[in-house]
N, C-alpha and C. Protein backbone atom coordinates (compact mmCIF):
# COMPACT_ATOMS: atom_id res chain seq x y z
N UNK A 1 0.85 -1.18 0.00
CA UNK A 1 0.00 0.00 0.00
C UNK A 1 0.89 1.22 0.00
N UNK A 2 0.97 2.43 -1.09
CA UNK A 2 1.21 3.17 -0.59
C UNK A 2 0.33 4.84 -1.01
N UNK A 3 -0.06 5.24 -0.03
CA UNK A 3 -0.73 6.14 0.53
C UNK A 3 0.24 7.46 -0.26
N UNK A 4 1.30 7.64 -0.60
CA UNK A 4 2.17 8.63 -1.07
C UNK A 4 1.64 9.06 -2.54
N UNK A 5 2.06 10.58 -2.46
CA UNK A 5 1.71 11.22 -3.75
C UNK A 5 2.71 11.72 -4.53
N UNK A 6 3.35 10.70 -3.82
CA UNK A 6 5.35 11.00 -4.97
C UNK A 6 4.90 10.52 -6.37
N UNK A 7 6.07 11.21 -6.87
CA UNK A 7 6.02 10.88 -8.41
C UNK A 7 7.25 11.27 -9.14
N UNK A 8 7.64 11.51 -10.64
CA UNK A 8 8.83 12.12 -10.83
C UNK A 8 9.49 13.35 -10.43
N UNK A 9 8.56 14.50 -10.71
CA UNK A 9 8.47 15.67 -9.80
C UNK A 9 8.24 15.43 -8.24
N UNK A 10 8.03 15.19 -7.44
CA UNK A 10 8.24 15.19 -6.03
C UNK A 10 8.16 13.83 -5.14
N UNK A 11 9.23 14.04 -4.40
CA UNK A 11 9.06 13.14 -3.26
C UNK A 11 8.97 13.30 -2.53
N UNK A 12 8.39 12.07 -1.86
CA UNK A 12 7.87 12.12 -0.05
C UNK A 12 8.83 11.58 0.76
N UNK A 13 8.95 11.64 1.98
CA UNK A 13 9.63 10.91 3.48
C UNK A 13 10.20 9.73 3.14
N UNK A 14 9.64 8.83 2.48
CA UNK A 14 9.68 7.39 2.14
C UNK A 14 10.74 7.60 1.33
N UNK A 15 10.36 7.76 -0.04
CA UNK A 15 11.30 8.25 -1.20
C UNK A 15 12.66 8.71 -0.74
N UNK A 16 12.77 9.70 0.13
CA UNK A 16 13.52 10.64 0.80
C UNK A 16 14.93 9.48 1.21
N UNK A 17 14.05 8.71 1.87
CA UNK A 17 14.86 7.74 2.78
C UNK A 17 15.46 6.86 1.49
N UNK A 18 14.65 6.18 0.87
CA UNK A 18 15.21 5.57 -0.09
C UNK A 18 16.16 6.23 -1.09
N UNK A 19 16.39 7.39 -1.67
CA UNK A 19 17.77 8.13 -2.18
C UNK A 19 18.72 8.36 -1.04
N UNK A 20 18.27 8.48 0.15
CA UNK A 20 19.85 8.49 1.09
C UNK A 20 20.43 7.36 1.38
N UNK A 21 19.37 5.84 1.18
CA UNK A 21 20.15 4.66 0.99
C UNK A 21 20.90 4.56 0.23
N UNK A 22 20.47 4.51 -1.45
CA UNK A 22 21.07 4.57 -2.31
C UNK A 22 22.05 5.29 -2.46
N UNK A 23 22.03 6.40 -1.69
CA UNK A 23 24.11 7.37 -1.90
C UNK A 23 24.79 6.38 -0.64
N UNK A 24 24.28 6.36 -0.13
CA UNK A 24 25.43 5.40 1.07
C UNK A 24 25.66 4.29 0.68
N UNK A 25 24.76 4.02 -0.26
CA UNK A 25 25.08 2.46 -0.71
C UNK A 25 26.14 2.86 -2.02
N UNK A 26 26.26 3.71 -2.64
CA UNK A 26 26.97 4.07 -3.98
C UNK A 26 26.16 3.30 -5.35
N UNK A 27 25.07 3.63 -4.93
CA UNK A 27 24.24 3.51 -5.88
C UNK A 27 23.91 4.10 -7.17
N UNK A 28 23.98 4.54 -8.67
CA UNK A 28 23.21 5.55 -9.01
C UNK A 28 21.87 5.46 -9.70
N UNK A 29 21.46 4.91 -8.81
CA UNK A 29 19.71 5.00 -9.04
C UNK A 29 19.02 3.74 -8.26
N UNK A 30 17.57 3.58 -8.81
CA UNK A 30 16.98 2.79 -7.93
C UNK A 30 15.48 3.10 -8.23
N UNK A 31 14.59 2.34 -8.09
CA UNK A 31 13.08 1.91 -8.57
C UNK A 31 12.38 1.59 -7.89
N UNK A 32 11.08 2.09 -7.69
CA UNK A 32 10.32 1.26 -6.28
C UNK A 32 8.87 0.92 -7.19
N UNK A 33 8.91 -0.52 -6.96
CA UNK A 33 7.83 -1.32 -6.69
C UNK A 33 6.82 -1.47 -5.66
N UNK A 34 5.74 -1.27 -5.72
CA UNK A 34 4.71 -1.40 -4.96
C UNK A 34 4.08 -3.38 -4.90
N UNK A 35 4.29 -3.77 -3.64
CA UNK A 35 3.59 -5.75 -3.83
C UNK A 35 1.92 -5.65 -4.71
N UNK A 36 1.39 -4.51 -4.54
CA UNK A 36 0.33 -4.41 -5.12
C UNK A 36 -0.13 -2.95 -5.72
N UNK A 37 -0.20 -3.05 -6.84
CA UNK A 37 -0.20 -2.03 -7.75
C UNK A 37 -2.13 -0.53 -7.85
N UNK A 38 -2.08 -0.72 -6.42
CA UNK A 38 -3.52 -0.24 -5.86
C UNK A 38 -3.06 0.96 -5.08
N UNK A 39 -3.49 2.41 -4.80
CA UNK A 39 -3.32 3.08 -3.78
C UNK A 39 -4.40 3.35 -3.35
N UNK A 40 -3.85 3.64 -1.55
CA UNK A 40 -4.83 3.84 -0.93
C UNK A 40 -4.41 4.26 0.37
N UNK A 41 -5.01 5.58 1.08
CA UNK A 41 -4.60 6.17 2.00
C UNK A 41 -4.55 5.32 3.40
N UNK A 42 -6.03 4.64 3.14
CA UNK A 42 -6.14 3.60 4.61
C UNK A 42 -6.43 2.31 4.02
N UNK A 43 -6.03 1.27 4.38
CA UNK A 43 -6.15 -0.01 3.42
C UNK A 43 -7.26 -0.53 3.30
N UNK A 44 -8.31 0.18 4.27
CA UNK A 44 -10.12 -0.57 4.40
C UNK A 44 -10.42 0.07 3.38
N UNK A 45 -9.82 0.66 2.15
CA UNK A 45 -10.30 1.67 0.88
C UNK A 45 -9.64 0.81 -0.15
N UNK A 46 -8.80 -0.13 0.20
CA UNK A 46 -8.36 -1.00 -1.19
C UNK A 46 -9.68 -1.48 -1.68
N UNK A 47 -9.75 -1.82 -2.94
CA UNK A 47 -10.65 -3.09 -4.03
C UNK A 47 -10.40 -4.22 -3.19
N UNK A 48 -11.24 -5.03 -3.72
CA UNK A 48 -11.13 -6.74 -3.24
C UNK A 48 -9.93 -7.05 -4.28
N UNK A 49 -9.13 -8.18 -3.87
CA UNK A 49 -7.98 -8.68 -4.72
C UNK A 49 -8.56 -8.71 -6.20
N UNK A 50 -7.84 -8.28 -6.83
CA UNK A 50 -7.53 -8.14 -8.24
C UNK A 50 -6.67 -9.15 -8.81
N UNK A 51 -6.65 -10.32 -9.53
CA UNK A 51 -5.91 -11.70 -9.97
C UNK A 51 -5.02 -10.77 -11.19
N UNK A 52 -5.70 -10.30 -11.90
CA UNK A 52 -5.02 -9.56 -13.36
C UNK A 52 -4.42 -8.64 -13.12
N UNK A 53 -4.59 -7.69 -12.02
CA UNK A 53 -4.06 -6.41 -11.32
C UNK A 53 -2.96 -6.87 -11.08
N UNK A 54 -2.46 -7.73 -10.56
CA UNK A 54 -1.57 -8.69 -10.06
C UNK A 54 -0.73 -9.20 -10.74
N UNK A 55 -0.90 -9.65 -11.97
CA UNK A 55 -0.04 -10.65 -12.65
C UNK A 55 0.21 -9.62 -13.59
N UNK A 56 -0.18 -8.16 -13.55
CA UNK A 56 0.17 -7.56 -14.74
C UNK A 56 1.35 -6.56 -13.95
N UNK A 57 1.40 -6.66 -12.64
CA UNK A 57 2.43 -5.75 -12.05
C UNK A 57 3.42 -6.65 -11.72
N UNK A 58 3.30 -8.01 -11.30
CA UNK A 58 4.22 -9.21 -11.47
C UNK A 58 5.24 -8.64 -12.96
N UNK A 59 4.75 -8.74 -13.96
CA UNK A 59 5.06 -8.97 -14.99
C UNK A 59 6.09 -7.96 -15.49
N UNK A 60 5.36 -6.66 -14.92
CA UNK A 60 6.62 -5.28 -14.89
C UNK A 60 7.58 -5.68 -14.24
N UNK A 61 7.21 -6.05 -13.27
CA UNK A 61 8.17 -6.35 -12.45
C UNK A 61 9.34 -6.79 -12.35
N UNK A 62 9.25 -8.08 -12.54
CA UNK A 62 9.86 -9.25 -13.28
C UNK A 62 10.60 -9.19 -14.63
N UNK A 63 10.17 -8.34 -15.86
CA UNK A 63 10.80 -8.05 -17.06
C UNK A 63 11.67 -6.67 -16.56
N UNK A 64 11.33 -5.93 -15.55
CA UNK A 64 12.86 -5.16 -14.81
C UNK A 64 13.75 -5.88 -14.96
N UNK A 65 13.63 -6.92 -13.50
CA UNK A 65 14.66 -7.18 -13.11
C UNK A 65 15.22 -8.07 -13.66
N UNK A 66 14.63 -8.71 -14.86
CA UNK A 66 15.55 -9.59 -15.64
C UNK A 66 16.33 -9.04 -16.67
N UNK A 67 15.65 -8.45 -16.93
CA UNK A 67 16.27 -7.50 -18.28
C UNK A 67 17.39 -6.50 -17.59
N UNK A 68 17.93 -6.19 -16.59
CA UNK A 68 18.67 -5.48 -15.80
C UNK A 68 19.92 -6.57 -15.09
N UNK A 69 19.46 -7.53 -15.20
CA UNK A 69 20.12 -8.58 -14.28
C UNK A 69 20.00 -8.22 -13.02
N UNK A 70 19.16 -7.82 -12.53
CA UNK A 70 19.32 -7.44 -10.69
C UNK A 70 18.82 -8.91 -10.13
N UNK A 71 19.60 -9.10 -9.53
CA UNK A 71 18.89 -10.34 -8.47
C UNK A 71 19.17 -10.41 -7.19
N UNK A 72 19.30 -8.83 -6.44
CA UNK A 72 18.82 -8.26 -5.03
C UNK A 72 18.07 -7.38 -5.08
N UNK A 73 16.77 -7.67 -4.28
CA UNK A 73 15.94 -6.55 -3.92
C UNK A 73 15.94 -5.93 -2.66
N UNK A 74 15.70 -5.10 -2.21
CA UNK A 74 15.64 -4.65 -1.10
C UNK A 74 14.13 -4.63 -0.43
N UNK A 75 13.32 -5.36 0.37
CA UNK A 75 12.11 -6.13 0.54
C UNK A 75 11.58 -4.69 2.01
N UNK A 76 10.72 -3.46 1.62
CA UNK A 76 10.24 -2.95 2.60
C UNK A 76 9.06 -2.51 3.13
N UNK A 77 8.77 -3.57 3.00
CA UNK A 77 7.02 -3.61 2.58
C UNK A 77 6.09 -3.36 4.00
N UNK A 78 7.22 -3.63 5.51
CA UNK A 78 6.34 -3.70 6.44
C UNK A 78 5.27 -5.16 6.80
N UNK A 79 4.90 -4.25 7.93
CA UNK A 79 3.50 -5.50 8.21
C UNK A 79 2.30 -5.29 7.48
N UNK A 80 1.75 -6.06 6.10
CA UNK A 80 0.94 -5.79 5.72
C UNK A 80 -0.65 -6.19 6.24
N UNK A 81 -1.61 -5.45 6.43
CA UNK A 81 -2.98 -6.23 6.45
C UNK A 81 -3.88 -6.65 5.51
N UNK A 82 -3.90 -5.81 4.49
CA UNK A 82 -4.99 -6.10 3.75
C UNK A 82 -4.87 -7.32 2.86
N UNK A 83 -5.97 -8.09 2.50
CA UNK A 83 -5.56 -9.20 1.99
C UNK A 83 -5.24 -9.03 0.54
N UNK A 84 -5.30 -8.02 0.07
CA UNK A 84 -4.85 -7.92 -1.22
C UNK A 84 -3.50 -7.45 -0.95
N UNK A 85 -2.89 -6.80 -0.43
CA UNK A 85 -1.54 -6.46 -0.20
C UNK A 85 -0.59 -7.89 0.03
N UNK A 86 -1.58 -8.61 0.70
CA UNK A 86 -0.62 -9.72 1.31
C UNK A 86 -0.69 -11.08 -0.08
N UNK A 87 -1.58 -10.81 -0.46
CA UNK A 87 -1.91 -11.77 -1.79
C UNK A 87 -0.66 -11.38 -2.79
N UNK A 88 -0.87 -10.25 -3.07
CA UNK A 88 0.18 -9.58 -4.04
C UNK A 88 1.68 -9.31 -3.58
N UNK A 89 1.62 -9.51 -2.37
CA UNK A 89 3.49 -9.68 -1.69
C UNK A 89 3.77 -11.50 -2.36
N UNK A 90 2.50 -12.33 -1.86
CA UNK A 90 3.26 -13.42 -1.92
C UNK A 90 3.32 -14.01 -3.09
N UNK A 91 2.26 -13.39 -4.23
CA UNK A 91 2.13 -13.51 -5.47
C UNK A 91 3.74 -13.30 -6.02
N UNK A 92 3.89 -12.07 -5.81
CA UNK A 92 5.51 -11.44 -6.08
C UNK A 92 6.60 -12.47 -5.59
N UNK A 93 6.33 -12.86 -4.46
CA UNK A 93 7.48 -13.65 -3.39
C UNK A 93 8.00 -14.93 -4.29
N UNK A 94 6.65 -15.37 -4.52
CA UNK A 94 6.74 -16.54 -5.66
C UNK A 94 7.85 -16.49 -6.76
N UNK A 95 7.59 -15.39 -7.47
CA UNK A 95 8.20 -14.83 -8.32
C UNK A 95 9.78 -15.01 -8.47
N UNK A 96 9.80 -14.41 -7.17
CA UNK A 96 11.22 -14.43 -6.83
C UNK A 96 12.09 -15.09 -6.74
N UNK A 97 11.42 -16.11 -6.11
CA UNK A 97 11.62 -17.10 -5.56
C UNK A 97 12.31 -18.45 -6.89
N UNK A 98 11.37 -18.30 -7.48
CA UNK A 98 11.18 -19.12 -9.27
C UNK A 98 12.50 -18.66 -9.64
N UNK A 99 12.92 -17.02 -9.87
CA UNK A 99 13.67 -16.69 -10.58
C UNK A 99 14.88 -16.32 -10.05
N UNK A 100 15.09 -16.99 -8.67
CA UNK A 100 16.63 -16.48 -7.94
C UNK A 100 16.79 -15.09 -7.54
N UNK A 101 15.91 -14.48 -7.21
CA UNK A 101 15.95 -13.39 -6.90
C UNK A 101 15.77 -12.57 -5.73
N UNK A 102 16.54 -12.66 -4.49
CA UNK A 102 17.25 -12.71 -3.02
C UNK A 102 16.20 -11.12 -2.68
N UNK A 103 15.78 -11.17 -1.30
CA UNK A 103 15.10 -10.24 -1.04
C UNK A 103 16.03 -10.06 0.17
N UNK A 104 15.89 -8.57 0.77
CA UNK A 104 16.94 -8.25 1.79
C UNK A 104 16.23 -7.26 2.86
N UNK A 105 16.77 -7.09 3.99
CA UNK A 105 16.22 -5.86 4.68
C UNK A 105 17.34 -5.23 5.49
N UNK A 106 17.23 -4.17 5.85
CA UNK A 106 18.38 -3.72 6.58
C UNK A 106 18.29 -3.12 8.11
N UNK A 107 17.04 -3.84 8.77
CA UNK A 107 17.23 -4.44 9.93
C UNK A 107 16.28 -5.64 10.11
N UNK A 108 16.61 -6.17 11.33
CA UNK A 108 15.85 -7.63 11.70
C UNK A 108 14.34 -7.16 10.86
N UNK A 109 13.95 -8.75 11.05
CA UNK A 109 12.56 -8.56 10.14
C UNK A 109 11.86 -8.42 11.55
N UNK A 110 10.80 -8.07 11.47
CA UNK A 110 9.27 -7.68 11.75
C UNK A 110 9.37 -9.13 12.81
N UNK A 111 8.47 -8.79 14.09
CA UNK A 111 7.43 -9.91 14.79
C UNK A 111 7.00 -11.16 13.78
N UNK A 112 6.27 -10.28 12.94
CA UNK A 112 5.66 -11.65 11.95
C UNK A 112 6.23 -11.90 10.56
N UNK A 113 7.81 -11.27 11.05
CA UNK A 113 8.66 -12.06 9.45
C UNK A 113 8.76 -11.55 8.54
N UNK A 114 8.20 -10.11 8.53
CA UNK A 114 8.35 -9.20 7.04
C UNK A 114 9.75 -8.04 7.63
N UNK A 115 9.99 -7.65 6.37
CA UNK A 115 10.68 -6.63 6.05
C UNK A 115 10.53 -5.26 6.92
N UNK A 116 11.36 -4.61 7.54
CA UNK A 116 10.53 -2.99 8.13
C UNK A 116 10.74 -2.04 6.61
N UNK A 117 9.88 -1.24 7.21
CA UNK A 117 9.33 -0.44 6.31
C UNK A 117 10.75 0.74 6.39
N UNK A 118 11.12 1.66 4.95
CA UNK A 118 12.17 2.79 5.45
C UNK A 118 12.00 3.47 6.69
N UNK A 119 10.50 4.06 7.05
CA UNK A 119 10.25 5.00 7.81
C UNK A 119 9.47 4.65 9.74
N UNK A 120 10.20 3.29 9.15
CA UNK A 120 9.94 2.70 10.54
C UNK A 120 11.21 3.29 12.14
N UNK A 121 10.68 4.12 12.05
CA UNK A 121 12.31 4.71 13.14
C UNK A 121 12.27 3.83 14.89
N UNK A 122 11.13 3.21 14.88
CA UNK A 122 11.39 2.41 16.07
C UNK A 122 12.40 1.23 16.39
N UNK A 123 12.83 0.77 15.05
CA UNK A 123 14.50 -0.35 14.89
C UNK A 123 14.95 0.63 14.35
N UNK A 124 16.51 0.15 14.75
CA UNK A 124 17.44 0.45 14.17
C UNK A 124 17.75 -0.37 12.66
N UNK A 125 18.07 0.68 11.83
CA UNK A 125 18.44 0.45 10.35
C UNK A 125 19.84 0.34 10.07
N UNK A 126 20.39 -0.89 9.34
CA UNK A 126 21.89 -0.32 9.14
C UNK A 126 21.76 -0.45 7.41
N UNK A 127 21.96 0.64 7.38
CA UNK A 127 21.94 0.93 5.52
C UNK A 127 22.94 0.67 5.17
N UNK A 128 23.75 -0.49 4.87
CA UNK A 128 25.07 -0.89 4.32
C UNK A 128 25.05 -2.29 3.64
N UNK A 129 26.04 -2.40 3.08
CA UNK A 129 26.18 -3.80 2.42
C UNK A 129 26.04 -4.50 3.25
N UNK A 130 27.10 -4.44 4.17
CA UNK A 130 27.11 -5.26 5.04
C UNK A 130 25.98 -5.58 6.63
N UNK A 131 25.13 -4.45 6.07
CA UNK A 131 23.98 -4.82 7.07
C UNK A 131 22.96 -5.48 6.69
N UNK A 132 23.01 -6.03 5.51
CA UNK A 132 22.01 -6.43 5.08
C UNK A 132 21.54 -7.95 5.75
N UNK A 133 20.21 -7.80 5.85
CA UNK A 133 19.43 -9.59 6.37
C UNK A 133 18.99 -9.81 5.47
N UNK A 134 19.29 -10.94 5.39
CA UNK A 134 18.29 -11.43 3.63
C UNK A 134 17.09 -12.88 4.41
N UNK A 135 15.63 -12.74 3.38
CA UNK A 135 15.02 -13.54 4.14
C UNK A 135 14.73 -14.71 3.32
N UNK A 136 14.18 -15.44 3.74
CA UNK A 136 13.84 -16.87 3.21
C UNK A 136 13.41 -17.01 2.44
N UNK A 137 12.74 -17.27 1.24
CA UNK A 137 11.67 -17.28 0.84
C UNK A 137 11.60 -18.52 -0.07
């Protein structure tokens, strides 16, 4: 889910955080994927799961990162609720999974095993190569 009204012209907090990873990391550039291709300020405002919504943002997805050769992502999705969010993480996860493609976070995961979110300031973050946790999938 994301609730943000970033775009090429402006970014938000989130965004923010994600270009100061990327210079510490010596990055020059970087792309953000949404697990589900829906916005929505509060998630009781998502659609019911969307199957085609899904496999058509899979599909961007996926022809990125192959066509790029990336096969680390950086996984910050948070604790999701809605069941379409969580349909479309694991829809994606799959994905990944199929195609060797290592998901990471850069602090411990979550109570229930996900990724923290950039703007989670209650853990500590270590934005480095070498901080990276990579999770199962």
């Amino acid at each position: 889910m994301n609730p943000s009204a970033a775009n090429e012209d402006y970014s938000d907090r989130t965004i923010n955080r994600i270009i100061n990873a990327s210079k510490k990391l010596g990055c020059d550039g970087w792309v953000v994927a949404n697990v589900y291709p829906e916005r929505a300020t509060n998630a009781s405002d998502l659609d019911k799961f969307n199957s085609e919504l899904v496999d058509e943002n899979v599909r961007i997805i996926m022809d990125f990162l192959i066509q790029n050769k990336i096969t680390e992502v950086w996984g910050a999705w948070g604790n999701l609720g809605h069941p379409s969010l969580v349909q479309g993480r694991d829809t994606l996860l799959s994905f990944f999974k199929e195609s060797g493609i290592r998901v990471y976070s850069f602090a411990p995961l979550t109570k229930w095993g996900q990724p923290v979110h950039p703007l989670n300031r209650s853990v500590k973050q270590n934005i480095s190569e070498n901080g990276k946790i990579y999770l199962t999938i």
